[in-house]
Protein backbone atom coordinates (compact mmCIF):
# COMPACT_ATOMS: atom_id res chain seq x y z
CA UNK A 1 0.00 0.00 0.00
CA UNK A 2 1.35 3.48 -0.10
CA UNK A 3 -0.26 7.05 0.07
CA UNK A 4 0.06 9.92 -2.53
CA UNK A 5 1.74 12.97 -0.92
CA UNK A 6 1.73 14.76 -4.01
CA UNK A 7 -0.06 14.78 -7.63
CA UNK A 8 -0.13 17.52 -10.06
CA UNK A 9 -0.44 15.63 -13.59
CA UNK A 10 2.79 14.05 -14.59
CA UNK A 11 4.61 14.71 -10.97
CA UNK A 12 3.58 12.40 -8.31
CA UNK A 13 5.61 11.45 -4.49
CA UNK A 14 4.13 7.90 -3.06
CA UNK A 15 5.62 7.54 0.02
CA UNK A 16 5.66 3.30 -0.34
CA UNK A 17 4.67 0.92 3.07
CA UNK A 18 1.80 3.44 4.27
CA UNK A 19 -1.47 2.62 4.92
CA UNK A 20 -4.29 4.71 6.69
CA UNK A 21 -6.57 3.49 9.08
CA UNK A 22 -8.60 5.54 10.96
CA UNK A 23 -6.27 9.11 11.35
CA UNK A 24 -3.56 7.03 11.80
CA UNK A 25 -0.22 5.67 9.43
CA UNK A 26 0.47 2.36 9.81
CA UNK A 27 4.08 0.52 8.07
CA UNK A 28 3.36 -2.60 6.33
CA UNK A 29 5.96 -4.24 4.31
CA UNK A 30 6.15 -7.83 3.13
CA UNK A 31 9.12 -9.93 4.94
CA UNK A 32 11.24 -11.46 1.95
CA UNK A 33 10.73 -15.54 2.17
CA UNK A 34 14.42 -15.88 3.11
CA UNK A 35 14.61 -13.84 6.36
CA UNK A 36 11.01 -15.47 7.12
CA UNK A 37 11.91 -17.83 9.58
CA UNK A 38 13.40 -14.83 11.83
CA UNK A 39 9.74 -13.64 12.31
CA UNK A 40 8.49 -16.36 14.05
CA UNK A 41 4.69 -15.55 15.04
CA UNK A 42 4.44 -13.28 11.62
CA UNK A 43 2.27 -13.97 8.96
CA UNK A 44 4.54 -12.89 6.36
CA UNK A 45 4.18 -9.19 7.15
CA UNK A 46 5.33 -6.55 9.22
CA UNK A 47 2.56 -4.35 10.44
CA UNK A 48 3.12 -1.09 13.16
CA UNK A 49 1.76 2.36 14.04
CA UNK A 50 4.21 4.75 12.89
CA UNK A 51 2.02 6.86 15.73
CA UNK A 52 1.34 10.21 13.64
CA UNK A 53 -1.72 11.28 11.72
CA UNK A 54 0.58 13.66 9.71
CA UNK A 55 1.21 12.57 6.12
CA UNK A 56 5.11 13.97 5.62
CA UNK A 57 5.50 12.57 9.11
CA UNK A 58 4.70 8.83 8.43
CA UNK A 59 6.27 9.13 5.09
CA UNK A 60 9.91 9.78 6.52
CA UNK A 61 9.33 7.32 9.31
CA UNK A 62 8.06 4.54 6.81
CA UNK A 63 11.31 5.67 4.99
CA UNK A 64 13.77 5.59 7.98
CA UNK A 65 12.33 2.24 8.98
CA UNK A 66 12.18 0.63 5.38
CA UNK A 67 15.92 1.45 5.58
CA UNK A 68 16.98 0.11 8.30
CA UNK A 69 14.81 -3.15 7.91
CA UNK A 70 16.55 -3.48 4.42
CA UNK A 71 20.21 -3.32 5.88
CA UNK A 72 19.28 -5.55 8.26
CA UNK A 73 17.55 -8.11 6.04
CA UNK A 74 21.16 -7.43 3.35
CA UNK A 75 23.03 -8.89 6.33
């Protein structure tokens, strides 16, 4: 899922691994089959409050943590 932050015609920013529910930003980002097994409990996913309601807010946290969840998965 991921949330438009900005569209004017040809220019759009999706901030990726954002969903809304209620007024809040969740992350959610599919765990890659090969770190799986380190998620015991998971059902493939990883699914958290990123605990704002602002828009540019949950986009840099989904960004910070989609970082560090890749350099820990390329380890």
């Amino acid at each position: 899922m991921a949330i438009v932050l900005f569209d004017r015609g040809a220019f759009r920013v999706v901030a990726r691994y954002v969903e809304q529910r209620g007024g809040t930003y969740y992350f959610r980002r599919r765990i890659p089959d090969d770190v799986r097994p380190l998620y015991p409990g998971r059902k493939g996913f990883l699914f958290f409050s990123l605990k704002t309601s602002d828009p540019m807010e949950a986009a840099r946290r989904a960004d910070e943590e989609a970082r560090r969840q890749d350099a820990l998965w390329e380890t």
